[in-house]
Protein backbone atom coordinates (compact mmCIF):
# COMPACT_ATOMS: atom_id res chain seq x y z
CA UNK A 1 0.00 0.00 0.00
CA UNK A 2 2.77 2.55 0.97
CA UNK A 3 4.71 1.59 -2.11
CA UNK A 4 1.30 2.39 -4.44
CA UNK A 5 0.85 5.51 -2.49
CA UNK A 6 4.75 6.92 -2.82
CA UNK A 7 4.45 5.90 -6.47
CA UNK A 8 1.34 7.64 -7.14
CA UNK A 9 3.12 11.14 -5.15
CA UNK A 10 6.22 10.56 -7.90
CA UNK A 11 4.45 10.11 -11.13
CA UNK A 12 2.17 13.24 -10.10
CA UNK A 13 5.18 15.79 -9.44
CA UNK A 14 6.30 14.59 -12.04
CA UNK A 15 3.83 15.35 -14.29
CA UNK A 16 3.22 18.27 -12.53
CA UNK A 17 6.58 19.44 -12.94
CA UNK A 18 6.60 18.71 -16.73
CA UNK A 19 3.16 20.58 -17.33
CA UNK A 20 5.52 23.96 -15.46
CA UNK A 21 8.39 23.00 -17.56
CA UNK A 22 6.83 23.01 -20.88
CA UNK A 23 4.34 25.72 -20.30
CA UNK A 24 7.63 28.09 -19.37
CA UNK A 25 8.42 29.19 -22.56
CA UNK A 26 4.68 30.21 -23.27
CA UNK A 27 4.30 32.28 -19.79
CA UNK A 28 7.40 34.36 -21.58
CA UNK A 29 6.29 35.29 -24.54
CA UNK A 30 2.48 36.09 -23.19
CA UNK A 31 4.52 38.41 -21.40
CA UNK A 32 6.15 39.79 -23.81
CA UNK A 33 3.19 40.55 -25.58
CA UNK A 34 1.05 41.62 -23.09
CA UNK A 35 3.17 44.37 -20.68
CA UNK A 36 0.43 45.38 -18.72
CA UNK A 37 -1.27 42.93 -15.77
CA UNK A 38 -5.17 43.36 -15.47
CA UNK A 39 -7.07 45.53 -12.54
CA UNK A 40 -8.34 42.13 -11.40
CA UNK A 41 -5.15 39.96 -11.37
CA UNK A 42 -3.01 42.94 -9.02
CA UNK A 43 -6.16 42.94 -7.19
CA UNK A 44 -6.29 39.24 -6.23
CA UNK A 45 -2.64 39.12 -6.03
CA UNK A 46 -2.75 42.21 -3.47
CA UNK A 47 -5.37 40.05 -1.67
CA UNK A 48 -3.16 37.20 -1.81
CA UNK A 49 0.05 38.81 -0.19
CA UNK A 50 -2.47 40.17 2.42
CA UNK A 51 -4.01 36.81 3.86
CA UNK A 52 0.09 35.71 3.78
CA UNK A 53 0.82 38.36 5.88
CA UNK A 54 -1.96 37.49 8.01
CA UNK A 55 -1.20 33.38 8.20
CA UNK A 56 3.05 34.47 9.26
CA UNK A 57 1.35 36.55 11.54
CA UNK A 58 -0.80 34.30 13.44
CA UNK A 59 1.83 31.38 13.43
CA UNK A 60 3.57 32.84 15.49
CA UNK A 61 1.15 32.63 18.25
CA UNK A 62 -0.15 29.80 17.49
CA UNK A 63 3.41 28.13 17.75
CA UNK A 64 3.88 29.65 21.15
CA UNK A 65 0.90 28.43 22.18
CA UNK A 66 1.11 24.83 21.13
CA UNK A 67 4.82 24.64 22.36
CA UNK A 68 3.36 26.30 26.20
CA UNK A 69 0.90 23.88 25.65
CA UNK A 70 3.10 20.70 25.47
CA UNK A 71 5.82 22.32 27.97
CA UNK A 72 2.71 22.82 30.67
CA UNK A 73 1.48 18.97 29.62
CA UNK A 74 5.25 17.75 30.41
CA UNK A 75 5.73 19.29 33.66
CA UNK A 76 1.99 18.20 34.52
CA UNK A 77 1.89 14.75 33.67
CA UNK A 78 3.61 13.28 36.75
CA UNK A 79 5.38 10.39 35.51
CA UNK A 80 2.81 9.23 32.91
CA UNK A 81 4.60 8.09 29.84
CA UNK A 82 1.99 8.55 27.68
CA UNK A 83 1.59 12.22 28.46
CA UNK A 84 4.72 13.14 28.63
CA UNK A 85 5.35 10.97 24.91
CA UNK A 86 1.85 13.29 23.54
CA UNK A 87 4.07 16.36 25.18
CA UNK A 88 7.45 15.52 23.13
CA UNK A 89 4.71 14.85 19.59
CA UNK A 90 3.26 18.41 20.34
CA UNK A 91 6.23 20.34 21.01
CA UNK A 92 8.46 18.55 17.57
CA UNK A 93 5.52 18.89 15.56
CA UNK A 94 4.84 22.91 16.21
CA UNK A 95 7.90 23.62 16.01
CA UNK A 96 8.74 21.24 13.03
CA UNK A 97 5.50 23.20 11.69
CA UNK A 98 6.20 26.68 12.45
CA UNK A 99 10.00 26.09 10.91
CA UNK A 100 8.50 24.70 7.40
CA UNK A 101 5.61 28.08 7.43
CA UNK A 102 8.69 30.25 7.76
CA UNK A 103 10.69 28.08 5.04
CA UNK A 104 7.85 28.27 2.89
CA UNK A 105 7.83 32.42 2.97
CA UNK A 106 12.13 32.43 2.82
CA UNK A 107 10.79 30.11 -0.65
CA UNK A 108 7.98 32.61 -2.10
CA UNK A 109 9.78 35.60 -1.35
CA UNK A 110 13.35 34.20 -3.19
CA UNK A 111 10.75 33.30 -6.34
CA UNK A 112 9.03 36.58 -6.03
CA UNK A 113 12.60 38.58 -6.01
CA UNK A 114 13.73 36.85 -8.65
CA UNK A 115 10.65 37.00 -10.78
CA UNK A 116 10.18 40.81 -10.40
């Protein structure tokens, strides 16, 4: 089953990643036809950079939270190896979480530099 499922992930980035690679040369000369963007597309891509802002600014709460949350369930678990094992899970997986968000932006904002 895991096999099926890893094969099915490959074949479908890589036919994603063909679909980008030969649709590349057609994004550049669309725009060099076409110099000016629509109202509508700066509008939505305005919007866009706005709920971004919004989602890097409420991780970083959240992250707090869920690692005070696991910290707080360690310290309170007295001895209980489950707990404190559900503790360890919460506090990798925010942070493990909150380190790929902020990858993620360090990713869009080297693409967006070095499309503009």
């Amino acid at each position: 089953m895991k096999k099926s499922k890893n094969r099915f992930f490959f074949l479908y980035s890589l036919f994603l990643l063909l679909i980008i690679f030969f649709n590349y040369p057609f994004n550049i000369s669309n725009a060099a036809l076409f110099d000016n963007t629509p109202e509508l597309i700066s509008t939505l891509n305005s919007a866009f950079e706005d709920i971004e802002g919004w989602l890097l600014t409420l991780a970083t709460p959240a992250a707090a939270v869920a690692v005070g949350v696991g910290v707080f369930m360690k310290k309170f678990s007295f001895g209980d190896e489950e707990r404190i094992r559900m503790s360890k899970k919460l506090i990798r997986g925010s942070l493990f979480s909150y380190g790929f968000i902020l990858a993620i932006n360090l990713i869009l904002s080297a693409i967006q530099s070095l499309i503009s």
